[in-house]
Each structure stands twice: as C-alpha cells, then as structure tokens.
Protein backbone atom coordinates (compact mmCIF):
# COMPACT_ATOMS: atom_id res chain seq x y z
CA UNK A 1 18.65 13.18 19.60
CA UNK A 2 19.01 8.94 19.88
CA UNK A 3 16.18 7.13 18.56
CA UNK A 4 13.61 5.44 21.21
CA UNK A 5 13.35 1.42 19.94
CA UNK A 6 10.91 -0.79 21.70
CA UNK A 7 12.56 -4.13 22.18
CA UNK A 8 10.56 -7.45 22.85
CA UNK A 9 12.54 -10.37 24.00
CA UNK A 10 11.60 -12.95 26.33
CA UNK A 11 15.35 -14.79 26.69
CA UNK A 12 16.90 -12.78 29.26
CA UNK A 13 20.00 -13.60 28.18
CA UNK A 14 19.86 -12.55 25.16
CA UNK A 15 17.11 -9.50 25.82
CA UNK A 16 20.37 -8.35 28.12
CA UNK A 17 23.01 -8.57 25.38
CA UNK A 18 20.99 -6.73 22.91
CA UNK A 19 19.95 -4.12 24.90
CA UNK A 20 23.56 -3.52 25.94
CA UNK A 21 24.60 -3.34 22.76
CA UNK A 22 21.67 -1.64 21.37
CA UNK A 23 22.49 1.39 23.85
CA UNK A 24 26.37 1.90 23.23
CA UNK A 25 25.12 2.39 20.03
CA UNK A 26 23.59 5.60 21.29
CA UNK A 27 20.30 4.18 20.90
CA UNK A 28 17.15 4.74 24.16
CA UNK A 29 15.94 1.08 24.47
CA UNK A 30 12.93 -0.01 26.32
CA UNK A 31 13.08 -3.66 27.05
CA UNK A 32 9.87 -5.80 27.65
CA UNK A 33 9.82 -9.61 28.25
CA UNK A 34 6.32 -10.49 26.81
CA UNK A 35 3.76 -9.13 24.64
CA UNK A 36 0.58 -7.61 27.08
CA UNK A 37 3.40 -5.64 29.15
CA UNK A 38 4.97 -4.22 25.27
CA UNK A 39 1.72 -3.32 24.15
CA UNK A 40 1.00 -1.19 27.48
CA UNK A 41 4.19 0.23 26.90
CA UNK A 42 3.55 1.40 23.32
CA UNK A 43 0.59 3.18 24.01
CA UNK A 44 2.06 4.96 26.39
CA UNK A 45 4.65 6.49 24.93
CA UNK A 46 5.51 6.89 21.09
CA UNK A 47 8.70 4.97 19.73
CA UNK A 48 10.85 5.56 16.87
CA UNK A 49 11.37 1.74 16.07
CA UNK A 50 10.35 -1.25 17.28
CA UNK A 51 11.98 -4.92 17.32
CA UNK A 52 9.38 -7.91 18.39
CA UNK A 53 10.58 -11.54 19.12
CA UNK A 54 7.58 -13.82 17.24
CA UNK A 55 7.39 -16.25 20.24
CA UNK A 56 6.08 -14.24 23.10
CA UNK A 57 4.73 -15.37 26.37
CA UNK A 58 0.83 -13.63 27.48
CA UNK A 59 0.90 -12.49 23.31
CA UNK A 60 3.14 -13.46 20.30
CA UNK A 61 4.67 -11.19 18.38
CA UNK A 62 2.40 -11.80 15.52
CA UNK A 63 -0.27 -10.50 17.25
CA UNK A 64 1.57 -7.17 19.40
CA UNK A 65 2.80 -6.30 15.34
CA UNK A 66 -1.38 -6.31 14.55
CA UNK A 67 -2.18 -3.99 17.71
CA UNK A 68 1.04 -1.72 17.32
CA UNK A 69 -0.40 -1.42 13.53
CA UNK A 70 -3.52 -0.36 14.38
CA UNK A 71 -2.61 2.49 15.90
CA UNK A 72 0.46 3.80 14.52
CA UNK A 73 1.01 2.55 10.42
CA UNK A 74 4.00 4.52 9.64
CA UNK A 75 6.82 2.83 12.48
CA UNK A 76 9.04 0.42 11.44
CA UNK A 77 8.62 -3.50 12.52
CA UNK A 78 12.06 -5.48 12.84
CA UNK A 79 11.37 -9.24 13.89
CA UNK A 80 13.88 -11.09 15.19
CA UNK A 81 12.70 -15.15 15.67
CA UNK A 82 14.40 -18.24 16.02
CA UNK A 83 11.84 -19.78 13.85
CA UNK A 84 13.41 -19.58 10.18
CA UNK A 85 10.45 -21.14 8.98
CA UNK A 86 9.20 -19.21 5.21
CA UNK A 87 5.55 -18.70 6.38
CA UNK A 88 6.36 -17.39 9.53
CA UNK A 89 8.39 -14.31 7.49
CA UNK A 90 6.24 -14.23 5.17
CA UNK A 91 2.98 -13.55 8.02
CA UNK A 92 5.22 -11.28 9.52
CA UNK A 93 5.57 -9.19 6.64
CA UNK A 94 1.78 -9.49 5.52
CA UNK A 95 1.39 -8.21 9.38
CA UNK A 96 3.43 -4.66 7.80
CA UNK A 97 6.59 -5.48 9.74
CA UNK A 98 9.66 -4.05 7.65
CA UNK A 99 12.09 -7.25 7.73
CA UNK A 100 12.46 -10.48 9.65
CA UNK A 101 15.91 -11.30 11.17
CA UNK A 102 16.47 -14.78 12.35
CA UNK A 103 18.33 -15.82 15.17
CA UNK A 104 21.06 -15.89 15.76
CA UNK A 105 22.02 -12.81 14.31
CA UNK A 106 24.69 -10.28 13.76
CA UNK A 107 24.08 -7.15 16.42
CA UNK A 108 25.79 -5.22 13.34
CA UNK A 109 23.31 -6.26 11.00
CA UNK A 110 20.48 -5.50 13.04
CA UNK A 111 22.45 -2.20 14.01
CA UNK A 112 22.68 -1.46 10.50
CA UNK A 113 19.13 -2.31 9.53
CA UNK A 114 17.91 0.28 12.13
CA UNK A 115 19.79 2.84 11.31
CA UNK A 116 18.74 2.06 7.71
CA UNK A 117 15.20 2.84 8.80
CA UNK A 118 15.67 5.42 10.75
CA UNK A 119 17.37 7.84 8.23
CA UNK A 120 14.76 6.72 5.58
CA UNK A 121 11.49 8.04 7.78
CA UNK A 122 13.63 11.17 9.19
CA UNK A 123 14.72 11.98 5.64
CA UNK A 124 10.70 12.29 4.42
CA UNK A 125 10.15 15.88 6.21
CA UNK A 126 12.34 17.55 3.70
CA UNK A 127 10.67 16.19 1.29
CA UNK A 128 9.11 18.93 -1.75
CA UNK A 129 5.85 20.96 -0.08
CA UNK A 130 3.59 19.20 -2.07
CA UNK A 131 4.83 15.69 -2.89
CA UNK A 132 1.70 14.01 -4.00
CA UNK A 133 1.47 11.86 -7.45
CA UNK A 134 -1.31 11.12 -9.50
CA UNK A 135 -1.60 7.71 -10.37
CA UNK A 136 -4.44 7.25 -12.28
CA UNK A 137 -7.49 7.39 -10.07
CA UNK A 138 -5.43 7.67 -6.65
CA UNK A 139 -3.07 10.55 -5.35
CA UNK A 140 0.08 8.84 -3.67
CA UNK A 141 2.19 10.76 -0.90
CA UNK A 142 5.49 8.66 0.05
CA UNK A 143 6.11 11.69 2.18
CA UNK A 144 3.00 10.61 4.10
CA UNK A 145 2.83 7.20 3.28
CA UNK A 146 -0.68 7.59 2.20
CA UNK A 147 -2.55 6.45 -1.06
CA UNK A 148 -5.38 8.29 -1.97
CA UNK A 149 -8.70 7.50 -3.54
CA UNK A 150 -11.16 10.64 -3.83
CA UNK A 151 -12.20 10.85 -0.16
CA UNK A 152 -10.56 7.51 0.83
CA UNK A 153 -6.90 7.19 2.21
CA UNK A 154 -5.18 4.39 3.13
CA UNK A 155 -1.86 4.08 4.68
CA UNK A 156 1.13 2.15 3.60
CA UNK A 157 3.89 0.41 5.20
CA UNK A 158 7.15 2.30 4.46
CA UNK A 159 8.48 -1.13 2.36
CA UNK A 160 4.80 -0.92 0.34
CA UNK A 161 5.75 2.87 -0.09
CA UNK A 162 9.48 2.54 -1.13
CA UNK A 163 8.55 -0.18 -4.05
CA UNK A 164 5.44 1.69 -5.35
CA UNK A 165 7.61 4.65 -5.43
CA UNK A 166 10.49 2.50 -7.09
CA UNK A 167 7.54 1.19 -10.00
CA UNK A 168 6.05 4.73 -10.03
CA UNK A 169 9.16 6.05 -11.35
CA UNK A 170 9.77 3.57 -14.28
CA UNK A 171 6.22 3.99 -15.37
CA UNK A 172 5.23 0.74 -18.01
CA UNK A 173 8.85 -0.21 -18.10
CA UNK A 174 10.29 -3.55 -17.22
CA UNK A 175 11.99 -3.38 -14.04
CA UNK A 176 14.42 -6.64 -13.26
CA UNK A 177 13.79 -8.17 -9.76
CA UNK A 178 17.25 -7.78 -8.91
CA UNK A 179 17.14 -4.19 -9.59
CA UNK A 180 14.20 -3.98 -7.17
CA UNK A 181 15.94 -5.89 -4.41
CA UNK A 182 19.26 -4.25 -4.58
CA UNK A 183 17.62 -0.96 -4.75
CA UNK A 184 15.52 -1.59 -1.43
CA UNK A 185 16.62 -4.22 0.39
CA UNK A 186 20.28 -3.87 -0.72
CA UNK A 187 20.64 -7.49 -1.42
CA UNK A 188 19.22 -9.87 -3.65
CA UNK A 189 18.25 -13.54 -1.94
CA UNK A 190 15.51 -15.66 -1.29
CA UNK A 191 13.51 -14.45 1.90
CA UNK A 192 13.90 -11.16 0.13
CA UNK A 193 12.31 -11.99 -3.11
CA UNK A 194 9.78 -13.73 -1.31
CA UNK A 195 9.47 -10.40 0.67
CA UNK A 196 8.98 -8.33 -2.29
CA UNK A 197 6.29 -11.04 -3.52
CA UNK A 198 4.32 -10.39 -0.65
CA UNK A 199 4.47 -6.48 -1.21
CA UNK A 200 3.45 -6.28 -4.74
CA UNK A 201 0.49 -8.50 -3.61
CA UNK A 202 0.07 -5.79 -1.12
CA UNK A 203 0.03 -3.07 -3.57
CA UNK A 204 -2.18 -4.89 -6.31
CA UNK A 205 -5.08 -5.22 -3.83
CA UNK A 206 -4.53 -1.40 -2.60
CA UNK A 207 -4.63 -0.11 -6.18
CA UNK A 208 -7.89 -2.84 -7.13
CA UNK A 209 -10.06 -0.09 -7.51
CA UNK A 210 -8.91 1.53 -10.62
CA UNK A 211 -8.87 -0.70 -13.40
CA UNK A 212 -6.69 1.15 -15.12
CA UNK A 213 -3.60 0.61 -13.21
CA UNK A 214 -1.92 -2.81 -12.85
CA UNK A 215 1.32 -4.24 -11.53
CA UNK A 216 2.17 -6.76 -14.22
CA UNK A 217 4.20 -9.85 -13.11
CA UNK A 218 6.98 -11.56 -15.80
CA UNK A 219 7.40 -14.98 -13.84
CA UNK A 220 11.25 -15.29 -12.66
CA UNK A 221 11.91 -11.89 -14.58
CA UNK A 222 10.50 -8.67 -13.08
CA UNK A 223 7.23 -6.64 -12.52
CA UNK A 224 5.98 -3.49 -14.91
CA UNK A 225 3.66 -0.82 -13.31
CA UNK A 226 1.34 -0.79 -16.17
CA UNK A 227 -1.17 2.89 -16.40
CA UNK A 228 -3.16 3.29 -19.58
C-alpha cells in the first residue's frame, strides 16, 4: 500500500512539479498551498509523512510543524525552504521536524529521504514483544518512541529516538561524531552536525531528571552516554 505524504507548497509551480513527481513514485500526495487549509487537512485524515515549505501564507511552516506535533509526535517532518539560513534549520529541527532540505533540491534526494523514513517507522512493528530498556531511572521504547519516567512518558521524535538508541548501545564509550552522522544521517557535514547538536540538547533535557545519567560532550570529538 503507497504511503499518504502531506505536501505544503505555496509556489504553484513548483507545488505542481513535486507532486507529479512525488506520485510516479507511487506515492498518495495531498497538496495544500498554505498553512490554515494543511492543518484542516491533517486533522482530518492521518498521513504517513509530511513535507512543509517554512514560508507559508495564513501560517508558516514553523508554526503548522508545532500544531501537527501536538497531536501526532511519532510522523516524520521533511522541510523544504528556500531560506538556507542556519537558525532557520536549526528551529525547524528544535520544532521535531526530521531534516530540512533547501531549495532547490534534488526530487531524488527528497525521494530518497522519504523512503528512508518510511521503512524506518514501518520496520518498528516487528520489533521484539517487549522492547523496553532500562536506563537508569527511565524505561525507553524506540519501538514506541516513548521514554519513561515511573508514571511519566514522554514522546520522542524518531531522530531523538534513533541517536539515544545509537548512545544506548555503546554504553560509557566514546562514540566519534562521524560515526554518529554516518550511522543516522548517512553523511557527515555541517547542517548535519549542527542537527545532531540540537538533538543531544534534546535528549540531555529529557533525561534531566535522573542525575545519574549524562550525555557527555568531547568538544570537536564525540559524545559518551555516561550511567553510573
């Protein structure tokens, strides 16, 4: 069954290009041209994927990523913006969108990126019945994308998920930033390292409560997932 993708462009032009090729690639798009009619349309109907222009007419990008987070945690955010600018990706990604793709951009890329996503969240189900870690005083599901702490369970972004997971496994070890990058992201460049900067900021404040755990930072080097 083809994946449902949400697309929010407001360049017609362009909105009718990607679309187009978006849906010889087998995939159901929904095409809005501004932000109040997208967010109408997402709750609505549920969406395996969606990809939000930044500059929006009636409401940005910025802000449909917030409301589309609200309600659903767990679907990936692709933004695609003509503004290259670093704290633009970097609020976009402290928003819980997945990547940020400036214009222009390679339709295989973005193809690529999708289907990157997609086979990550429908490869969780088959996942071991009970795939819940301790770590320390929290219980973490990448299954379910949740963090647990006693009665308290917050939900991560599948990026937040993937490097926790990555640090989880090499448990007070040194891992390289490179490693991390290539591992994840599948490349190892700028945007991205400033990516995975804001994540493990992410993941510090989600883990603040146990004072035993702590995501150590070796400047330029790497990050260890310290538990004691």
């Amino acid at each position: 069954m083809s994946a449902s993708i949400l697309y929010v462009e407001d360049d017609v032009n362009l909105g009718f290009v990607t679309k187009d090729n978006l849906e010889l690639a087998r995939f159901q798009v929904v095409h809005c041209s501004n932000g109040a009619e997208a967010w109408e349309v997402f709750r609505q109907q549920p969406f395996d994927l969606c990809i939000l222009d930044v500059m929006l007419p009636l409401s940005d990008g910025f802000t449909l990523a917030r409301q589309i987070r609200q309600v659903d945690p767990n679907v990936p955010i692709l933004f695609l913006s003509a503004r290259a600018d670093r704290d633009d990706r970097l609020q976009g990604l402290r928003l819980g969108a997945d990547d940020y793709l400036t214009k222009p951009f390679s339709i295989e890329e973005l193809i690529l990126k999708i289907n990157v996503f997609l086979r990550r969240s429908r490869s969780q189900p088959s996942a071991p019945a009970d795939p819940s870690v301790v770590l320390g005083a929290y219980r973490f599901n990448f299954r379910d994308l949740t963090l647990g702490f006693g009665e308290d369970r917050q939900t991560l972004t599948y990026r937040e998920a993937e490097v926790l997971k990555y640090l989880l496994e090499r448990p007070n070890r040194l891992v390289r930033r490179d490693e991390i990058l290539k591992a994840i992201w599948g490349d190892d460049d700028y945007f991205m390292g400033r990516s995975l900067d804001v994540f493990i900021s992410r993941l510090r404040k989600r883990l603040g409560r146990d004072e035993s755990i702590r995501i150590e930072n070796l400047h330029g080097i790497g990050f260890r997932l310290l538990m004691t």
